[in-house]
N, C-alpha and C. Protein backbone atom coordinates (compact mmCIF):
# COMPACT_ATOMS: atom_id res chain seq x y z
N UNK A 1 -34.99 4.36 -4.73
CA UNK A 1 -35.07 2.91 -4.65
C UNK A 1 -35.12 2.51 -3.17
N UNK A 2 -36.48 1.84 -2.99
CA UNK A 2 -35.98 1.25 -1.07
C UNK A 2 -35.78 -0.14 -1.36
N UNK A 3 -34.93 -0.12 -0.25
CA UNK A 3 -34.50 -1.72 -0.18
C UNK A 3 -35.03 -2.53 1.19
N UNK A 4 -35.36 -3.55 1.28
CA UNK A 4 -35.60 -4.27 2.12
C UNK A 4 -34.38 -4.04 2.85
N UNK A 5 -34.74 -4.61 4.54
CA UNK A 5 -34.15 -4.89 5.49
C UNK A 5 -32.78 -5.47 5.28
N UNK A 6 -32.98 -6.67 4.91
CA UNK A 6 -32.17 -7.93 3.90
C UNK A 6 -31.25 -7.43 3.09
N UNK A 7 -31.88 -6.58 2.16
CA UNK A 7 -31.24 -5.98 1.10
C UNK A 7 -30.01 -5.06 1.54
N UNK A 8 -30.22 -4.35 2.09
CA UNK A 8 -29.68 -3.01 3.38
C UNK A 8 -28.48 -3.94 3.75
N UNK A 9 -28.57 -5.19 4.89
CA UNK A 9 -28.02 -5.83 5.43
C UNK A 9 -27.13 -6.48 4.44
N UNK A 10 -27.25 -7.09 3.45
CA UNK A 10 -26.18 -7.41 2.20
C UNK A 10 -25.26 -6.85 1.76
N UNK A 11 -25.97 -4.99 1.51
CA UNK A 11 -25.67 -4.13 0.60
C UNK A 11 -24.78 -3.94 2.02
N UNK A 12 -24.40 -3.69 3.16
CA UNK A 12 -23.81 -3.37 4.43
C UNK A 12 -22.77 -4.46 4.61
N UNK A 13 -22.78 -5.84 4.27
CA UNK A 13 -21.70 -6.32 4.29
C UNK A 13 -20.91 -6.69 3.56
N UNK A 14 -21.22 -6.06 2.20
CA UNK A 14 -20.33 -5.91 0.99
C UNK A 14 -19.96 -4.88 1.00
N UNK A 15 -19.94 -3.95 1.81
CA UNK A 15 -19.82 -2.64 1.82
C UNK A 15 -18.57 -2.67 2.66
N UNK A 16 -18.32 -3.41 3.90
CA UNK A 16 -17.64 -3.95 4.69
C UNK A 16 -16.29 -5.10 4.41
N UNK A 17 -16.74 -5.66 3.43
CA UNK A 17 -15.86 -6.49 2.42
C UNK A 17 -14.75 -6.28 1.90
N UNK A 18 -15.43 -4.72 1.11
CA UNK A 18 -14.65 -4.39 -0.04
C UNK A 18 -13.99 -3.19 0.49
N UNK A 19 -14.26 -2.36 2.08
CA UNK A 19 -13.47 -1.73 3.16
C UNK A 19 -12.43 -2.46 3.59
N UNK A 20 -12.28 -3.44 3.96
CA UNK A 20 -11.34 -4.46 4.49
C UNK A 20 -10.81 -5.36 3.56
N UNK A 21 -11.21 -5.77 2.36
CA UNK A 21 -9.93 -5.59 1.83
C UNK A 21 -9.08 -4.69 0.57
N UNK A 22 -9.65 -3.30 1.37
CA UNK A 22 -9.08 -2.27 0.72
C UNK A 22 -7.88 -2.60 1.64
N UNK A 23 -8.48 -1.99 2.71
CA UNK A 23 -7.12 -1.73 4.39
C UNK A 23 -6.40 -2.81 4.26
N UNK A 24 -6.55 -4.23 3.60
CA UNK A 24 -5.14 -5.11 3.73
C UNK A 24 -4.69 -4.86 2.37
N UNK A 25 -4.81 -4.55 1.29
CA UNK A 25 -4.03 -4.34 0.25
C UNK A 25 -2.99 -2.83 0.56
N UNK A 26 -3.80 -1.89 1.25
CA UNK A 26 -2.74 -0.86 1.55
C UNK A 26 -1.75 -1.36 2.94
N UNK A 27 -2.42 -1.61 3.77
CA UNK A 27 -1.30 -2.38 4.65
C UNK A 27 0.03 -3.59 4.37
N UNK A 28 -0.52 -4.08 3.31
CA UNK A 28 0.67 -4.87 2.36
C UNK A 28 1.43 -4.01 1.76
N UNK A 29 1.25 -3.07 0.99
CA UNK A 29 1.67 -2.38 0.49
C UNK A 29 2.78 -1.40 0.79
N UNK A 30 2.57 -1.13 2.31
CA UNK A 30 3.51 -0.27 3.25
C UNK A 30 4.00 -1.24 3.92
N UNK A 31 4.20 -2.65 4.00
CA UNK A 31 5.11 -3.83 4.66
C UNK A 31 6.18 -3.88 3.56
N UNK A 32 5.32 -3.94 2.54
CA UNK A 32 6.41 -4.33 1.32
C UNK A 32 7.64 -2.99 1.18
N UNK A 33 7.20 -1.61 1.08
CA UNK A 33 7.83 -0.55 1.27
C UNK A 33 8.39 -0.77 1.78
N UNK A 34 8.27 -0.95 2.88
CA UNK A 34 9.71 -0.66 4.34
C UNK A 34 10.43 -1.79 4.60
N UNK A 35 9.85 -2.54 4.04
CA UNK A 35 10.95 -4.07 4.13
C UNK A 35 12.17 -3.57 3.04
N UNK A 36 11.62 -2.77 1.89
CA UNK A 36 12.74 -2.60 0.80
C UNK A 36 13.22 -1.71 1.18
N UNK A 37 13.36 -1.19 2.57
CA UNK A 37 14.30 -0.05 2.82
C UNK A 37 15.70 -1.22 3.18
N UNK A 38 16.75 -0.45 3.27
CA UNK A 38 18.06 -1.07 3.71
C UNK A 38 17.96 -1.68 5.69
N UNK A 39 17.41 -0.51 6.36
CA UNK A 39 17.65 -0.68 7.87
C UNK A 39 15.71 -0.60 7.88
N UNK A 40 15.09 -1.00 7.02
CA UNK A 40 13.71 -1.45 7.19
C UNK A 40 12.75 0.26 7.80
N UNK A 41 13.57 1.14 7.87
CA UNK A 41 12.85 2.31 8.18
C UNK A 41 13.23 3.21 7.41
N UNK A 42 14.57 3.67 7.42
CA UNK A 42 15.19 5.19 6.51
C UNK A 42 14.81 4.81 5.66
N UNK A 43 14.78 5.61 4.43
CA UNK A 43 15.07 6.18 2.82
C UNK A 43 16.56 5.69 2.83
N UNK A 44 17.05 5.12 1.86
CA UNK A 44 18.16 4.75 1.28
C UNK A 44 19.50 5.70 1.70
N UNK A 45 20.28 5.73 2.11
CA UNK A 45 21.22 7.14 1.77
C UNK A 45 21.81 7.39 0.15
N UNK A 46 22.67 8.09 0.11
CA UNK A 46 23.13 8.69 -1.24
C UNK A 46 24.15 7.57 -1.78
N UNK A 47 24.98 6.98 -0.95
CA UNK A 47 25.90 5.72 -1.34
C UNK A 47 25.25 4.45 -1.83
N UNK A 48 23.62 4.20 -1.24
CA UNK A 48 24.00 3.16 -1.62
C UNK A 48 22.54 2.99 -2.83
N UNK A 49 22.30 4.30 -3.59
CA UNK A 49 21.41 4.50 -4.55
C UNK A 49 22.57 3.98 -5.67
N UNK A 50 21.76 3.81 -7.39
CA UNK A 50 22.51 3.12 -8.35
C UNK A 50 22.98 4.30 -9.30
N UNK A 51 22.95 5.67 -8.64
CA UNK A 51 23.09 6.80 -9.74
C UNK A 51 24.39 7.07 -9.81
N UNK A 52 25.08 7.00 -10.98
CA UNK A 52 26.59 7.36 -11.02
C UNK A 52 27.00 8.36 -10.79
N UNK A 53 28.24 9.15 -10.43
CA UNK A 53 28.83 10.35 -9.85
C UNK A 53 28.46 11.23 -11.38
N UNK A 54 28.17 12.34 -10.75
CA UNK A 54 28.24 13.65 -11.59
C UNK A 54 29.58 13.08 -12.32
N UNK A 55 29.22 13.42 -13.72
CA UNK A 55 30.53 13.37 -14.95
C UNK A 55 31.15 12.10 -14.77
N UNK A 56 30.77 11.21 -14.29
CA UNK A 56 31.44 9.40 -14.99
C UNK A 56 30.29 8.94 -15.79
N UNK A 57 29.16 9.09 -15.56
CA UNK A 57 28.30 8.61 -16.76
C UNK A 57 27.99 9.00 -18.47
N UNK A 58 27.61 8.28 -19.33
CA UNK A 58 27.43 9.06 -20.43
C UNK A 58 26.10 9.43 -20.45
């Protein structure tokens, strides 16, 4: 299939579109992550996860 100039140039900035807003849905995505950390960077520690001690749970 050839495409016009035009065509090319369309097909190139939808191409560009749907690149950018790939990169802000994953860049939201890793704001939202690390905001839900406690100190906004570490992984949680072991205290303050919701899993009960070995042998108090049923």
């Amino acid at each position: 299939m050839i495409l016009s100039p035009r065509e090319r140039r369309v097909a190139w900035f939808l191409t560009q579109l749907v690149l950018l807003g790939a990169f802000a849905i994953g860049a939201l995505a890793v704001r939202d992550i690390v905001q839900d950390r406690p100190d906004g960077g570490d992984p949680p520690s072991a205290a303050t996860t919701m899993v009960p001690p070995a042998g108090t749970g049923t």
